[in-house]
N, C-alpha and C. Protein backbone atom coordinates (compact mmCIF):
# COMPACT_ATOMS: atom_id res chain seq x y z
N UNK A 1 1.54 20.27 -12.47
CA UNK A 1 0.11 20.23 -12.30
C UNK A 1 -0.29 20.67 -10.89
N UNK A 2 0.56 20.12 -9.65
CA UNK A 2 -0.06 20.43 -8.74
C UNK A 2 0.32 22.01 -8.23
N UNK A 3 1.41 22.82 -8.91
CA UNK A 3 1.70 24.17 -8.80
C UNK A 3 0.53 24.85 -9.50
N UNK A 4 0.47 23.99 -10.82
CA UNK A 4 -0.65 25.03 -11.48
C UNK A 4 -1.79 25.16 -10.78
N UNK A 5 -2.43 24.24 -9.97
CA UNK A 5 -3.60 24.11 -9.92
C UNK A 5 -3.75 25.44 -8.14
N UNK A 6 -2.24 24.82 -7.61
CA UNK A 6 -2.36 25.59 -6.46
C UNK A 6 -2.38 26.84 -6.49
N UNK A 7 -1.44 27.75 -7.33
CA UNK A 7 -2.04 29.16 -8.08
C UNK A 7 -3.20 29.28 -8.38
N UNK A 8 -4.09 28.91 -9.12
CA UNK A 8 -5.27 28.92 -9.86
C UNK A 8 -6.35 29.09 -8.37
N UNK A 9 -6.21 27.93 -7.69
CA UNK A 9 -7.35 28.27 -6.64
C UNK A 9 -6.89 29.51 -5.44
N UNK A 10 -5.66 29.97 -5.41
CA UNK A 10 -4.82 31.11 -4.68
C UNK A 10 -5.23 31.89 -5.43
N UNK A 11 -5.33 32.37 -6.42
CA UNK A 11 -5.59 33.27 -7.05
C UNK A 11 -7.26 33.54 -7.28
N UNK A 12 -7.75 32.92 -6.83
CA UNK A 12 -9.58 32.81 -6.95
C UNK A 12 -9.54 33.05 -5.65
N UNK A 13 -8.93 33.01 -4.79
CA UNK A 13 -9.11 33.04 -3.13
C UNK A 13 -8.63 34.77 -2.84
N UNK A 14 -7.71 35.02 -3.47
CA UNK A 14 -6.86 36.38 -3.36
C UNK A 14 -6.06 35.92 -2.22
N UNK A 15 -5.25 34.81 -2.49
CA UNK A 15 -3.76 34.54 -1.37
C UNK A 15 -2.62 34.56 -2.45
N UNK A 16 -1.68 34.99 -2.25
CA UNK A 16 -0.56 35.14 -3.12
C UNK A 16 0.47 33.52 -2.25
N UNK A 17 1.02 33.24 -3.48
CA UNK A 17 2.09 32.00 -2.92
C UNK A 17 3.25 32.63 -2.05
N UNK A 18 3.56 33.63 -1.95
CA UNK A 18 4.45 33.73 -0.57
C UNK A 18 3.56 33.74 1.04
N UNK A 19 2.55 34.22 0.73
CA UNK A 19 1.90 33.92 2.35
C UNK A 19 1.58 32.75 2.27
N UNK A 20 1.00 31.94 1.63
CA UNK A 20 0.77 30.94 1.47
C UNK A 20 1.83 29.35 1.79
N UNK A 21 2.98 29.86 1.43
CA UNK A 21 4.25 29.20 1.97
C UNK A 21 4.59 29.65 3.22
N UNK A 22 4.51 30.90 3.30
CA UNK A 22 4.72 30.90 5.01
C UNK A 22 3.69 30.42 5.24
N UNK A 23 2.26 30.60 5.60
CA UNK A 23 1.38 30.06 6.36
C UNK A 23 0.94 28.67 6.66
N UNK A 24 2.14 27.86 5.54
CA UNK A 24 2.02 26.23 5.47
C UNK A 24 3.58 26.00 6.15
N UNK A 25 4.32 26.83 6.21
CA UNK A 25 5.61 26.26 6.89
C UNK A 25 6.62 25.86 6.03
N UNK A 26 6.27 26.43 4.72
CA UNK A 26 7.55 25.33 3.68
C UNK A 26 8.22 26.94 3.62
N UNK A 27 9.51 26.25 3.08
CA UNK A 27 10.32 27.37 2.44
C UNK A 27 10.00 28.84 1.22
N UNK A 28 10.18 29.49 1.40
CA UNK A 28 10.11 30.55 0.10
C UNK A 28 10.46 30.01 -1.43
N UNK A 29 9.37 29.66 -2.23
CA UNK A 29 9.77 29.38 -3.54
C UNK A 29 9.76 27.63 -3.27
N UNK A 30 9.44 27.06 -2.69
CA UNK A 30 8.85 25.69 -2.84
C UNK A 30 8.08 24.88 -3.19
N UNK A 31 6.74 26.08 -3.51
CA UNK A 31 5.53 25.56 -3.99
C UNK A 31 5.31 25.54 -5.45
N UNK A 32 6.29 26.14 -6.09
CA UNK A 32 6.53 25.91 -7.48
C UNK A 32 7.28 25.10 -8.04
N UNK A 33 7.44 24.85 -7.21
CA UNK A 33 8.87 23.68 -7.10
C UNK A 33 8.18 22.00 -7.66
N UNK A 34 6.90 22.38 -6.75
CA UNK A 34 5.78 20.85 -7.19
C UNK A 34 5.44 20.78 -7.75
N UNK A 35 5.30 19.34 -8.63
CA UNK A 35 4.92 19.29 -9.94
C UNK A 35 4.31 17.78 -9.53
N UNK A 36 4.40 17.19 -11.13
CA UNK A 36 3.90 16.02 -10.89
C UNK A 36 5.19 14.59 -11.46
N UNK A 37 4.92 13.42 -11.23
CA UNK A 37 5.83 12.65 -11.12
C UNK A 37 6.32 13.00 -12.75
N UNK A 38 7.36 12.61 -13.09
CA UNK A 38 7.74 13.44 -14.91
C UNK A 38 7.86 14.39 -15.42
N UNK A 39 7.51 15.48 -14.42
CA UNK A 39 7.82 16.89 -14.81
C UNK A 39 9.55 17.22 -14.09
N UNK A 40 10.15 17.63 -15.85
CA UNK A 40 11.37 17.92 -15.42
C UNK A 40 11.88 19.21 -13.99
N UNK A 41 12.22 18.76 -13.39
CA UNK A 41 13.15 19.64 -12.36
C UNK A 41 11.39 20.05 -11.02
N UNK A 42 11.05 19.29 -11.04
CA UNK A 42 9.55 19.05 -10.10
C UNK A 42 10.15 18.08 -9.02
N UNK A 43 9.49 18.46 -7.73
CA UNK A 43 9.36 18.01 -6.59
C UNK A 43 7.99 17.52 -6.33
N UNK A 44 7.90 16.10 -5.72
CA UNK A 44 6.87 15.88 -5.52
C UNK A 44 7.11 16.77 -3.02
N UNK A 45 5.94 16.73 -2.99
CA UNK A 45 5.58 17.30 -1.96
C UNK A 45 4.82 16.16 -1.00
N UNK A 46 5.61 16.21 0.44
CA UNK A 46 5.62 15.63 1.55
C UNK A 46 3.52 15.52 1.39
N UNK A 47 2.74 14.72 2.63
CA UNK A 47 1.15 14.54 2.30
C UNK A 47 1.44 15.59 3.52
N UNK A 48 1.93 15.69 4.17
CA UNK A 48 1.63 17.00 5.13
C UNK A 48 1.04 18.41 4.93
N UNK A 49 2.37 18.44 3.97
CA UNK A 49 2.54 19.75 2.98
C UNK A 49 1.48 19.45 2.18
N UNK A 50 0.78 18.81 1.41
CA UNK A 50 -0.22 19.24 0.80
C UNK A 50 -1.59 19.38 1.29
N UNK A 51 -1.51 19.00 2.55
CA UNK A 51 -2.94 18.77 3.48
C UNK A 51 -2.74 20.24 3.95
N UNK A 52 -1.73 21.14 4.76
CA UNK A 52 -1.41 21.52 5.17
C UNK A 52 -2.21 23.23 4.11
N UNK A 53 -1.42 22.88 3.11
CA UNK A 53 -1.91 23.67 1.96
C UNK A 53 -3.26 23.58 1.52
N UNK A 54 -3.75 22.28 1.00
CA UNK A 54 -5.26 22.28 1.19
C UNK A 54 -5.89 22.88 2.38
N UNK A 55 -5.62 22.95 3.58
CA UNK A 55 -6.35 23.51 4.72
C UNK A 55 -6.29 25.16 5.26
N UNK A 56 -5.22 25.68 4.33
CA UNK A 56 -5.02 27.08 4.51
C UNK A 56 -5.97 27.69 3.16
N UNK A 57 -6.38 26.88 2.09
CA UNK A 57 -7.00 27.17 1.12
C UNK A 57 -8.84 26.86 0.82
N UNK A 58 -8.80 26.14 2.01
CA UNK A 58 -10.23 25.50 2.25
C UNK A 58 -10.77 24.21 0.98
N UNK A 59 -9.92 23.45 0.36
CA UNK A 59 -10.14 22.63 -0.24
C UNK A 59 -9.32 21.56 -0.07
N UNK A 60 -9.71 20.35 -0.59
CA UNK A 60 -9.03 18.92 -0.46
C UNK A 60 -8.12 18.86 -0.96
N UNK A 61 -7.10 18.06 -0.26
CA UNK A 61 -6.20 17.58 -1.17
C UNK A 61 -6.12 17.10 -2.73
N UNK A 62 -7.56 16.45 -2.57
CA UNK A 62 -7.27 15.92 -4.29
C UNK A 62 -7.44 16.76 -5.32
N UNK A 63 -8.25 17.91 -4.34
CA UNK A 63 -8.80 19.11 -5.83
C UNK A 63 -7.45 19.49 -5.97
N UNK A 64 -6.20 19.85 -5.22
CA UNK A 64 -4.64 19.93 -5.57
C UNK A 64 -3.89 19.05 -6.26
N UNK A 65 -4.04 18.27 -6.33
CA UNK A 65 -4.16 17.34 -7.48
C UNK A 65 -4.39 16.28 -8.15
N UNK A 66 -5.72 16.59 -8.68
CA UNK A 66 -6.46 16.37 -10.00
C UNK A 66 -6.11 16.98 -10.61
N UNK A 67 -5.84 16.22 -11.87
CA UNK A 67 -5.91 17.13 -13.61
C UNK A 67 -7.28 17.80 -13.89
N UNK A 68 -6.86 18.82 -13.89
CA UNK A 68 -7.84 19.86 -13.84
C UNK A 68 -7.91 19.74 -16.12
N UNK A 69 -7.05 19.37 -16.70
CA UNK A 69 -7.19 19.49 -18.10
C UNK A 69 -8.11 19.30 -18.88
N UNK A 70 -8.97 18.02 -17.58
CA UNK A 70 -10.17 17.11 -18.21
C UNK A 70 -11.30 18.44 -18.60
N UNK A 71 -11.34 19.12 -17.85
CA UNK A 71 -12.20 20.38 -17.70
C UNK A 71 -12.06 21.34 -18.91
N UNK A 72 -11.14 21.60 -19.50
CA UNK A 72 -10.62 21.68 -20.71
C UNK A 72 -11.54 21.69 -22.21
């Protein structure tokens, strides 16, 4: 959830997830990596890293994750 959602607003922004990982400091291929607690082979992500990411994207942390499904 919180990969999906972080694509979704990257992709409305026109930032691709490799600048986006560099420009937050995490590794290459980490941000897909996050998921949510129960998602098989998911990392949950340090509050740094997601503030960090919220602030290169201009939105809050929680809009990164919230279940966006409700919207649905």
């Amino acid at each position: 959830m919180i990969y999906k959602n972080i694509r979704r607003i990257a992709k409305e922004k026109g930032i691709s997830i490799n600048y986006l990982e560099k420009m937050a400091g995490v590794s290459r291929g980490s941000i897909c990596k996050w998921g949510s607690r129960g998602e098989a082979n998911k990392v949950e992500p340090g509050i740094w890293k997601l503030e960090k990411v919220a602030e290169i994207l201009g939105v809050s942390v929680e809009q990164l994750i919230k279940n966006n499904e409700e919207r649905r």
